[in-house]
PDB file of N, CA and C in Angstrom:
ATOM      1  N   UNK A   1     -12.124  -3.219  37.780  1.00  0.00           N
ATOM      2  CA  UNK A   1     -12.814  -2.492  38.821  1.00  0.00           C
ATOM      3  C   UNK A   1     -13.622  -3.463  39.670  1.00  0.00           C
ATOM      4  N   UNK A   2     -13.514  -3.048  40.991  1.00  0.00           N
ATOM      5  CA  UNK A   2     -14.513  -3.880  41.801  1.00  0.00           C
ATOM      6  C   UNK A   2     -15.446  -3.099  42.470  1.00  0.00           C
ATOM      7  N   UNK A   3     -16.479  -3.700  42.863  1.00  0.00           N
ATOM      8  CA  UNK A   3     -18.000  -3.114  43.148  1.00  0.00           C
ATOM      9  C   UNK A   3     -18.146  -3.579  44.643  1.00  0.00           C
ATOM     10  N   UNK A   4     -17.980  -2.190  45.830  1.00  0.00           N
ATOM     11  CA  UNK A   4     -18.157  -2.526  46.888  1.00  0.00           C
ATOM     12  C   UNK A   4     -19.345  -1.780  47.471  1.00  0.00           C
ATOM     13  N   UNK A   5     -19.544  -1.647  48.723  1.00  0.00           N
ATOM     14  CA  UNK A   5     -21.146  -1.243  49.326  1.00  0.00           C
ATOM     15  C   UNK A   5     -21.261   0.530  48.443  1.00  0.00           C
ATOM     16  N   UNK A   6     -20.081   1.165  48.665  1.00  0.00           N
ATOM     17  CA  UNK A   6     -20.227   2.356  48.469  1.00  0.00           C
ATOM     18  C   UNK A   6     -19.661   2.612  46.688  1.00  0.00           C
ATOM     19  N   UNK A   7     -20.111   2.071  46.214  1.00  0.00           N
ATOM     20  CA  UNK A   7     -19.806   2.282  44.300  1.00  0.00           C
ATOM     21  C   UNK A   7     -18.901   1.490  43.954  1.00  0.00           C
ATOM     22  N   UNK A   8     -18.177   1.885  42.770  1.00  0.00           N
ATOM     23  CA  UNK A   8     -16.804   1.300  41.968  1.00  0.00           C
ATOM     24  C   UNK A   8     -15.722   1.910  42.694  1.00  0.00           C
ATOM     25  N   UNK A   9     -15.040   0.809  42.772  1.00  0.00           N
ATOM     26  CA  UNK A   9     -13.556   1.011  43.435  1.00  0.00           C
ATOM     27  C   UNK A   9     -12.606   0.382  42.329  1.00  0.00           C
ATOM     28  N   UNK A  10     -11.851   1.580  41.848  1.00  0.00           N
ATOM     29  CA  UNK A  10     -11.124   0.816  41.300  1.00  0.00           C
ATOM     30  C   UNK A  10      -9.851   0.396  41.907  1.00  0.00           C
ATOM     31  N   UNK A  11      -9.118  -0.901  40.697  1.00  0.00           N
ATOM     32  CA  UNK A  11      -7.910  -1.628  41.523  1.00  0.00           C
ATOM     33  C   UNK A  11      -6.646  -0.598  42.476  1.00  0.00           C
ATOM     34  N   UNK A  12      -7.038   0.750  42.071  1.00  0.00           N
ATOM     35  CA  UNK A  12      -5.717   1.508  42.587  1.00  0.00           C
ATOM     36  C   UNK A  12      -6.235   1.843  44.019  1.00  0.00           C
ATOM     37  N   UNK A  13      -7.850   1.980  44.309  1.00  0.00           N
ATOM     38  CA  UNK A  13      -8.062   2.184  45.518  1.00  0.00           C
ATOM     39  C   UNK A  13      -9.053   3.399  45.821  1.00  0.00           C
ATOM     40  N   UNK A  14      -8.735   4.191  44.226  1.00  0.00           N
ATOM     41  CA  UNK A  14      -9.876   4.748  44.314  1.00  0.00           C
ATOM     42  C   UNK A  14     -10.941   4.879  44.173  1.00  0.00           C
ATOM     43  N   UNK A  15     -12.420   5.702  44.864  1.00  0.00           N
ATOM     44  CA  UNK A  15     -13.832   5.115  44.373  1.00  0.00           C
ATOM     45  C   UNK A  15     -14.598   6.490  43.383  1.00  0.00           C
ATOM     46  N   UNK A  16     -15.467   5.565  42.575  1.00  0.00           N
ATOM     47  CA  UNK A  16     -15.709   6.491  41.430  1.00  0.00           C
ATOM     48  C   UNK A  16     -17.636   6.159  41.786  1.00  0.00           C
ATOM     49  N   UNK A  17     -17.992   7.278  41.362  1.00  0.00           N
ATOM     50  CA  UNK A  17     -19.848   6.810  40.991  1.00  0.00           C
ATOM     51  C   UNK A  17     -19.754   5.325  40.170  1.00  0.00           C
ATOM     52  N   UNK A  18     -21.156   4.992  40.706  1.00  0.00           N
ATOM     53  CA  UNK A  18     -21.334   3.961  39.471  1.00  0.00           C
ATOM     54  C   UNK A  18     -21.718   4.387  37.966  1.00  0.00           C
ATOM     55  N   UNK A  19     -22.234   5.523  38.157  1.00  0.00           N
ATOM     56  CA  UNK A  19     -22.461   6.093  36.744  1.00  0.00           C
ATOM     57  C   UNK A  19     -21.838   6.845  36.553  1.00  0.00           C
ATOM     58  N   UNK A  20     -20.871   7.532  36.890  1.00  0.00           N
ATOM     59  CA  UNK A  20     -19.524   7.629  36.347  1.00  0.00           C
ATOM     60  C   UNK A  20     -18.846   6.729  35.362  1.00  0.00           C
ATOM     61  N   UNK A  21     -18.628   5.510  35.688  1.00  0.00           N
ATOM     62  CA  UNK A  21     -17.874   4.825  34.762  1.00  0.00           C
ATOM     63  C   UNK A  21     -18.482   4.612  33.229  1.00  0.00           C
ATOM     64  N   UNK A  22     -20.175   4.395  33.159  1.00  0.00           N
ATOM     65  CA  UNK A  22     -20.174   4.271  31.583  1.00  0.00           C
ATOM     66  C   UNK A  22     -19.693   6.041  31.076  1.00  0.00           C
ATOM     67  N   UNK A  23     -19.864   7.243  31.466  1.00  0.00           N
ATOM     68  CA  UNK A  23     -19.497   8.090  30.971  1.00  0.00           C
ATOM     69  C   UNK A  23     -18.162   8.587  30.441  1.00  0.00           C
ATOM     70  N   UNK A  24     -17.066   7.669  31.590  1.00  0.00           N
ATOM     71  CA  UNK A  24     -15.921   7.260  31.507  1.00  0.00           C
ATOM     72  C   UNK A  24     -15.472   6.613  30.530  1.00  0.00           C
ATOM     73  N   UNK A  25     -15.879   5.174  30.179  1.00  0.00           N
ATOM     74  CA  UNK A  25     -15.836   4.606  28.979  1.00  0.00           C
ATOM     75  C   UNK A  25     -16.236   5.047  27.648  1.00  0.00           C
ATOM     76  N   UNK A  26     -17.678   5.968  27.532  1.00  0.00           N
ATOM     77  CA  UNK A  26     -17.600   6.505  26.490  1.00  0.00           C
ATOM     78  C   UNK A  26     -16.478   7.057  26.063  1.00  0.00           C
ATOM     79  N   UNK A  27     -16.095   7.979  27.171  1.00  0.00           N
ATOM     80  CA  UNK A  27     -14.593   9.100  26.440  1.00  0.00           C
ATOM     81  C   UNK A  27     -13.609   8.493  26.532  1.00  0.00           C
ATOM     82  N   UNK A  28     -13.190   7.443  26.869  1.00  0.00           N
ATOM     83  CA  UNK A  28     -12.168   6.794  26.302  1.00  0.00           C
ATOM     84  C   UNK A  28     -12.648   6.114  25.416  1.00  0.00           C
ATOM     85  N   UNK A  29     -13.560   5.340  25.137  1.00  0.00           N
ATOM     86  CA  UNK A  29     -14.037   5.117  23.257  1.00  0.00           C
ATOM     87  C   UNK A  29     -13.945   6.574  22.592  1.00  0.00           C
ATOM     88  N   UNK A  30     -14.254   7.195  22.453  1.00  0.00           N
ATOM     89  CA  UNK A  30     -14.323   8.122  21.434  1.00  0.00           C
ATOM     90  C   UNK A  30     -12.721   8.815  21.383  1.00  0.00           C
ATOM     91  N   UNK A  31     -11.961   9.117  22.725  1.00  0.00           N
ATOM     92  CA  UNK A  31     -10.660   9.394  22.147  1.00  0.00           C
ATOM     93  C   UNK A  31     -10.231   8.242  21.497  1.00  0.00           C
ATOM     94  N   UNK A  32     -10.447   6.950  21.983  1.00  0.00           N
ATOM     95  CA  UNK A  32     -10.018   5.829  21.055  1.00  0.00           C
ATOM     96  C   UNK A  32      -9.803   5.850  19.552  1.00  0.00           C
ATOM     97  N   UNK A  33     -11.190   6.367  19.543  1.00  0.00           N
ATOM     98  CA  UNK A  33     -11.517   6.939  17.502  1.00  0.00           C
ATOM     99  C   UNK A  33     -11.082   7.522  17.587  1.00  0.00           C
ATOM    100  N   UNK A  34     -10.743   8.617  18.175  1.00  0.00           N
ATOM    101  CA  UNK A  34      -9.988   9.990  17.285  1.00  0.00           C
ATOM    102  C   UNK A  34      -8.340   9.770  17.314  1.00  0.00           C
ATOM    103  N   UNK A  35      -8.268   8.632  17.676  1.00  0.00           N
ATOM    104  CA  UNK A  35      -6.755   8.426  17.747  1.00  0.00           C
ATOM    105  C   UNK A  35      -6.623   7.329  16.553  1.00  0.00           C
ATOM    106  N   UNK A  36      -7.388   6.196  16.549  1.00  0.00           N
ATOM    107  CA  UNK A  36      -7.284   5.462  15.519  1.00  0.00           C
ATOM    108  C   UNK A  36      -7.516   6.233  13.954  1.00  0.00           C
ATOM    109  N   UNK A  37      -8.483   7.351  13.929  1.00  0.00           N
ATOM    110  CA  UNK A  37      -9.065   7.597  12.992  1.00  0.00           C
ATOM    111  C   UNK A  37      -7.630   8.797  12.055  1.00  0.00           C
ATOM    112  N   UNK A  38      -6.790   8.841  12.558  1.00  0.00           N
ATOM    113  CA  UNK A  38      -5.673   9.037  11.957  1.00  0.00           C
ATOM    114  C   UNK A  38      -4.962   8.134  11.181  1.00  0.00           C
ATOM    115  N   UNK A  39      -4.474   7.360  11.810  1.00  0.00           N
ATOM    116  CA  UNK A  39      -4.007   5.877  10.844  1.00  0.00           C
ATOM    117  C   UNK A  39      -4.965   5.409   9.743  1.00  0.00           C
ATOM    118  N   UNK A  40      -6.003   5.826  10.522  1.00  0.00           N
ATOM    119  CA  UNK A  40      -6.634   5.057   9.149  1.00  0.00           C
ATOM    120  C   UNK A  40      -6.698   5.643   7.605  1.00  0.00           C
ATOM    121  N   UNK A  41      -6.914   7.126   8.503  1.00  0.00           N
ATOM    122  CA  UNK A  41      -6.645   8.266   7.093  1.00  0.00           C
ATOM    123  C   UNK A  41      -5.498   8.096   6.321  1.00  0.00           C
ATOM    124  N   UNK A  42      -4.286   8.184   6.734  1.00  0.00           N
ATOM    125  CA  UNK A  42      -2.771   7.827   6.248  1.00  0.00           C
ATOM    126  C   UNK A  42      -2.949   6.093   5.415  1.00  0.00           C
ATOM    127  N   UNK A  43      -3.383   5.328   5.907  1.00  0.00           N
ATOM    128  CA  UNK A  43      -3.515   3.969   5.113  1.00  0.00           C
ATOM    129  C   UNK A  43      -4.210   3.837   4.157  1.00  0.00           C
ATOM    130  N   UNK A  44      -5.508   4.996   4.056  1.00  0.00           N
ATOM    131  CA  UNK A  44      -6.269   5.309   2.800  1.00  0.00           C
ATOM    132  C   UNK A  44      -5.464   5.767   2.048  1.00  0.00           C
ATOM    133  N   UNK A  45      -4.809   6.930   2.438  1.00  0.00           N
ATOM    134  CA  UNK A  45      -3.419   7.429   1.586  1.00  0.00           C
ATOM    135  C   UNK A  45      -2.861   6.653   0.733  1.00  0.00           C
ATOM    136  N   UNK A  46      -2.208   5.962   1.755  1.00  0.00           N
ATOM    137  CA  UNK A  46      -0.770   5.052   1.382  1.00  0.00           C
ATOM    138  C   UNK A  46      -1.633   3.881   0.250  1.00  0.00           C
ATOM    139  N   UNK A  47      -2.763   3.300   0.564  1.00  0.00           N
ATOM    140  CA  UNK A  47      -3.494   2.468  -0.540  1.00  0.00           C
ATOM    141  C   UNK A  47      -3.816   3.163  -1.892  1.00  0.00           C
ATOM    142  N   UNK A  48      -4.144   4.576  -1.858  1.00  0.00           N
ATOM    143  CA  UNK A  48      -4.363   5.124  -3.123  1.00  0.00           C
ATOM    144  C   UNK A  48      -2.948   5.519  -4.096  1.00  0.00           C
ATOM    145  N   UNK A  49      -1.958   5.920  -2.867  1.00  0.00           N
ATOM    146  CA  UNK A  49      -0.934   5.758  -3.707  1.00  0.00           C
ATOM    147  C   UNK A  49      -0.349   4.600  -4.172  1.00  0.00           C
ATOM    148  N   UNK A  50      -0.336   3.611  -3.311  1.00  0.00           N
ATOM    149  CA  UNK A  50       0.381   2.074  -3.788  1.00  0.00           C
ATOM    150  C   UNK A  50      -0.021   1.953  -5.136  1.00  0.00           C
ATOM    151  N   UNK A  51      -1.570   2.386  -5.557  1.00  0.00           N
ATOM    152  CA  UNK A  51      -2.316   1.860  -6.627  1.00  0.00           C
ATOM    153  C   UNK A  51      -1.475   2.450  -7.615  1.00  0.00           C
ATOM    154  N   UNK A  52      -1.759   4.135  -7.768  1.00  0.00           N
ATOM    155  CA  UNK A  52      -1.163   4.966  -8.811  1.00  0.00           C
ATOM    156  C   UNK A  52       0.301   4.344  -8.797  1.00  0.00           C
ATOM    157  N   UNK A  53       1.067   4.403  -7.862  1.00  0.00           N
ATOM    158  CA  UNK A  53       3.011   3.559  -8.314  1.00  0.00           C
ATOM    159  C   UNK A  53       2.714   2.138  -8.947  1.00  0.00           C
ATOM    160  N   UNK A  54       1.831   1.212  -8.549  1.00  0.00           N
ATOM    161  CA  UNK A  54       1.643  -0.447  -9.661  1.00  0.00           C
ATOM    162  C   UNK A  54       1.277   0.507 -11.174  1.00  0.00           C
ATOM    163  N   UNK A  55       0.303   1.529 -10.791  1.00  0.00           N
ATOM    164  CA  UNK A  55       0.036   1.676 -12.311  1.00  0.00           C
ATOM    165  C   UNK A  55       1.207   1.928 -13.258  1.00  0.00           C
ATOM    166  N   UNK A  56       1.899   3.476 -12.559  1.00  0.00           N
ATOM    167  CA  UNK A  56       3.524   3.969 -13.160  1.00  0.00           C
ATOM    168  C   UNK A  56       4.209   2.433 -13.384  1.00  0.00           C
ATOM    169  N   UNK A  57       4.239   1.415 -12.544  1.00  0.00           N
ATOM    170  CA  UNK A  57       5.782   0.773 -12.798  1.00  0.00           C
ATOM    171  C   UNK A  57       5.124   0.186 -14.039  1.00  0.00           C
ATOM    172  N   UNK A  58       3.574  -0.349 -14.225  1.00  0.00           N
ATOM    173  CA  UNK A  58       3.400  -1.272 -15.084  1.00  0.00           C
ATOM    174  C   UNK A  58       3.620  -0.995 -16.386  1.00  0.00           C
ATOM    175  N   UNK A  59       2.753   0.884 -16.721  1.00  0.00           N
ATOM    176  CA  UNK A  59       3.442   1.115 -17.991  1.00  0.00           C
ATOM    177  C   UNK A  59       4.997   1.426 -18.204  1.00  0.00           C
ATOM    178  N   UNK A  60       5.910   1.663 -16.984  1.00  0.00           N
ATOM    179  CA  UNK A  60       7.589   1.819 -17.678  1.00  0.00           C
ATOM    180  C   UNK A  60       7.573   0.104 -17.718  1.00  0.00           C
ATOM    181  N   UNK A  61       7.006  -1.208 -17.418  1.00  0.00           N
ATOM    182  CA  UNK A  61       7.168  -2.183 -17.649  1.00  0.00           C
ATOM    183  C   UNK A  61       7.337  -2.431 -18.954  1.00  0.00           C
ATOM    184  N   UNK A  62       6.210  -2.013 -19.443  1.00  0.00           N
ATOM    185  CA  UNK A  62       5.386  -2.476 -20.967  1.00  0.00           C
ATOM    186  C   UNK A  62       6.585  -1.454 -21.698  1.00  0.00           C
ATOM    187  N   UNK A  63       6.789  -0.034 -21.354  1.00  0.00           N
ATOM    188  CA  UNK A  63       7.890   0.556 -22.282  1.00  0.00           C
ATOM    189  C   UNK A  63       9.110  -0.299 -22.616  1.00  0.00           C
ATOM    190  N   UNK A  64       9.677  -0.809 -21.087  1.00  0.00           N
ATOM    191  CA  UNK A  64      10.750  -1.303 -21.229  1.00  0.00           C
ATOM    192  C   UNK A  64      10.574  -2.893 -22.029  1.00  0.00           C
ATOM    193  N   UNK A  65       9.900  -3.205 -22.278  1.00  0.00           N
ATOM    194  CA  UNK A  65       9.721  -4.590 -22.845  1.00  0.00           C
ATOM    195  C   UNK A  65       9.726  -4.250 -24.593  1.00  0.00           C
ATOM    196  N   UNK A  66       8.774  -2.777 -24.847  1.00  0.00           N
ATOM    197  CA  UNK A  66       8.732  -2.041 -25.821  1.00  0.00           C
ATOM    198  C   UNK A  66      10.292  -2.015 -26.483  1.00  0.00           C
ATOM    199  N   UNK A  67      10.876  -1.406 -25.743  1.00  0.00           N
ATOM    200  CA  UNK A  67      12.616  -0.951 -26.223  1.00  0.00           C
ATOM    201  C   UNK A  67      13.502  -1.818 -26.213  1.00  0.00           C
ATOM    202  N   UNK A  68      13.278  -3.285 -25.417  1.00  0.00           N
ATOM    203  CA  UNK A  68      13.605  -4.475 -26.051  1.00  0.00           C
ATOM    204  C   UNK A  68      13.689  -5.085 -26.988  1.00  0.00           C
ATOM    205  N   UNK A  69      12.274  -4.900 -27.575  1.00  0.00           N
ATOM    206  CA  UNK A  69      11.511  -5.832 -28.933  1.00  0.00           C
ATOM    207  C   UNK A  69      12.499  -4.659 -29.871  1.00  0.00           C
ATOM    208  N   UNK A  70      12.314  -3.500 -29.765  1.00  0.00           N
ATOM    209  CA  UNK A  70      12.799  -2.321 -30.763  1.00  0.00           C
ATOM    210  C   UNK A  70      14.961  -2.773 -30.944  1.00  0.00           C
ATOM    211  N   UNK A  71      15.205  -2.780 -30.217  1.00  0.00           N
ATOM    212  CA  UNK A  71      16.476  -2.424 -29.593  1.00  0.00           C
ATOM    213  C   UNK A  71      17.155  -4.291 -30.641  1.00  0.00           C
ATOM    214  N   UNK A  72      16.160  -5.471 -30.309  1.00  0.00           N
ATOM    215  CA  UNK A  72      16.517  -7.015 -30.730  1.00  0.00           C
ATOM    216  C   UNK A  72      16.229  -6.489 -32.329  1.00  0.00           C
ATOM    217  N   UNK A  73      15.461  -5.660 -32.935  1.00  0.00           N
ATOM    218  CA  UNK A  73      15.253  -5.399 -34.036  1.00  0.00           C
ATOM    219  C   UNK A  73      16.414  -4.810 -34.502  1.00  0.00           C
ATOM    220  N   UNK A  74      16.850  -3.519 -34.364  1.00  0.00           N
ATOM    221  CA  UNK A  74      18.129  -2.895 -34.555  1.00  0.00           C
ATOM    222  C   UNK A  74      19.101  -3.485 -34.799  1.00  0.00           C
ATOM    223  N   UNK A  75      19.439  -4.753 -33.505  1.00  0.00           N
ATOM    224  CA  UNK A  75      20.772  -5.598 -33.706  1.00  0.00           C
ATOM    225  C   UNK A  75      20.511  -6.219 -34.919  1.00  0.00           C
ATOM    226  N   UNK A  76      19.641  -6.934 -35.139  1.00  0.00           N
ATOM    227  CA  UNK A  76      19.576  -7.767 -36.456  1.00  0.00           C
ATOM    228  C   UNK A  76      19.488  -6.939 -37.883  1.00  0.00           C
ATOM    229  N   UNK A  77      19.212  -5.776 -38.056  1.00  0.00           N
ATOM    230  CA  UNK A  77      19.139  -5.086 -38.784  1.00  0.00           C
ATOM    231  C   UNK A  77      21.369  -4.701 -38.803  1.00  0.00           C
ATOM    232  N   UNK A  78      21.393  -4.335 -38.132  1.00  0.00           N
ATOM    233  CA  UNK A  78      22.960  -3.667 -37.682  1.00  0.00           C
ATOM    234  C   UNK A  78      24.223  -5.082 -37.895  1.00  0.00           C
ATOM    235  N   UNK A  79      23.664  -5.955 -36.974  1.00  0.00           N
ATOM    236  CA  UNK A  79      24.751  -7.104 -36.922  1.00  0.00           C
ATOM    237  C   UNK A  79      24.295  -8.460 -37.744  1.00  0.00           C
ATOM    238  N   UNK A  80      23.483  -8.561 -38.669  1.00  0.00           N
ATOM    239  CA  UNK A  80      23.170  -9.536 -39.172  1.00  0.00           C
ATOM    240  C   UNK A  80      23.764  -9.955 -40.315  1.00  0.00           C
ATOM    241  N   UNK A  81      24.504 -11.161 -40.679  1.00  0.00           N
ATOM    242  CA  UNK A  81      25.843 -10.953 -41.673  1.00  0.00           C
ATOM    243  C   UNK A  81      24.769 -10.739 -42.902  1.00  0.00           C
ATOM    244  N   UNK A  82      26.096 -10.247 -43.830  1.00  0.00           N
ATOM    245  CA  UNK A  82      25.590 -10.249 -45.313  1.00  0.00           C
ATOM    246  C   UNK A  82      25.189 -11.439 -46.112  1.00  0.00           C
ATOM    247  N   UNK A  83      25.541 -12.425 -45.771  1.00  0.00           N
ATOM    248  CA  UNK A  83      24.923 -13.724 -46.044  1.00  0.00           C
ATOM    249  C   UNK A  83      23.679 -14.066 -45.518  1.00  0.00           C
ATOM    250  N   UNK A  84      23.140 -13.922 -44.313  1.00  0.00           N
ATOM    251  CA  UNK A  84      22.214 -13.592 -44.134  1.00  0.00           C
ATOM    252  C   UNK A  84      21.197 -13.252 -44.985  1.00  0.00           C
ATOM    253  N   UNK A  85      21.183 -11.994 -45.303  1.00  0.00           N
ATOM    254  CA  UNK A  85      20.610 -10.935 -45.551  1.00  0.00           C
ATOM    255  C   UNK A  85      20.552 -11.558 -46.796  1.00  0.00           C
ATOM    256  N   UNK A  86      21.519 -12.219 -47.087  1.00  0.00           N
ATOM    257  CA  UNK A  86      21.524 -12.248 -49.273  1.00  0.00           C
ATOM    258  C   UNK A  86      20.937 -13.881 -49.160  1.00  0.00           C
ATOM    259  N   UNK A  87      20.447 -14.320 -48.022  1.00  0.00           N
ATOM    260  CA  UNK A  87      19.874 -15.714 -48.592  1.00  0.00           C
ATOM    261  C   UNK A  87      18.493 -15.786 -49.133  1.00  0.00           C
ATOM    262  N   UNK A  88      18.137 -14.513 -49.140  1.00  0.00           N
ATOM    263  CA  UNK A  88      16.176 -14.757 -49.641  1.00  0.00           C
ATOM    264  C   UNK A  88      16.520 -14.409 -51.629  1.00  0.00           C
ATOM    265  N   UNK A  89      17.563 -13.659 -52.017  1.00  0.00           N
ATOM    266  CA  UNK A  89      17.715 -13.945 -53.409  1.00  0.00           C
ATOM    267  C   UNK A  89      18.765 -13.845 -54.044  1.00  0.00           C
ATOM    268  N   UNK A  90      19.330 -13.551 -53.813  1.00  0.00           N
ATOM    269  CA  UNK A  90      21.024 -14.098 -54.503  1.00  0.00           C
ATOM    270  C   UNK A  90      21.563 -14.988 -54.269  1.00  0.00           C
ATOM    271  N   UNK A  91      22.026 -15.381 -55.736  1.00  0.00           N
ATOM    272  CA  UNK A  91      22.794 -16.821 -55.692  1.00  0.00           C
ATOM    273  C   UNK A  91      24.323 -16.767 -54.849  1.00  0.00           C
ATOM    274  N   UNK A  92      24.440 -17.535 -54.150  1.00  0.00           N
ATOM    275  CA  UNK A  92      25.689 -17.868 -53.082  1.00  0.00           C
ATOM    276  C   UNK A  92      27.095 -17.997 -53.820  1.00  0.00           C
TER     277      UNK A  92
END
């Protein structure tokens, strides 16, 4: 905006009060907020959920590491030869 004898002119040509414009700027700050202040709500969202899904994956983590340890037990129990098995007391 430029400032000539008779108020603010802005670049398009038209002229506004001079005190017009801070009233102007307020309401475009404040629609500003009410436009930002959406996103921000949704990103609070999206952060509280991110949290709760790290929590879910971490315990199916720990399960699945669980049913590993269980599962390496089984095989050796299942596929472990009989020699094996007979070396802690029978004679060979």
């Amino acid at each position: 905006m430029l400032r000539d004898d008779r108020g603010w002119r802005a670049r398009g040509g038209g002229y506004r009060d001079a005190e017009g414009c801070p009233g102007t700027a307020l309401e475009a700050n404040e629609r500003w907020e009410q436009l930002a202040a959406e996103p921000r709500a949704e990103n609070t969202q999206l952060r509280e959920e991110n949290v709760r899904l790290r929590e879910a994956l971490a315990q199916r983590d720990a399960r699945v590491r669980q049913m590993a340890a269980e599962l390496a037990v089984l095989n050796l129990l299942a596929f472990a030869s009989p020699r094996s098995s007979a070396a802690g007391g029978e004679p060979g």
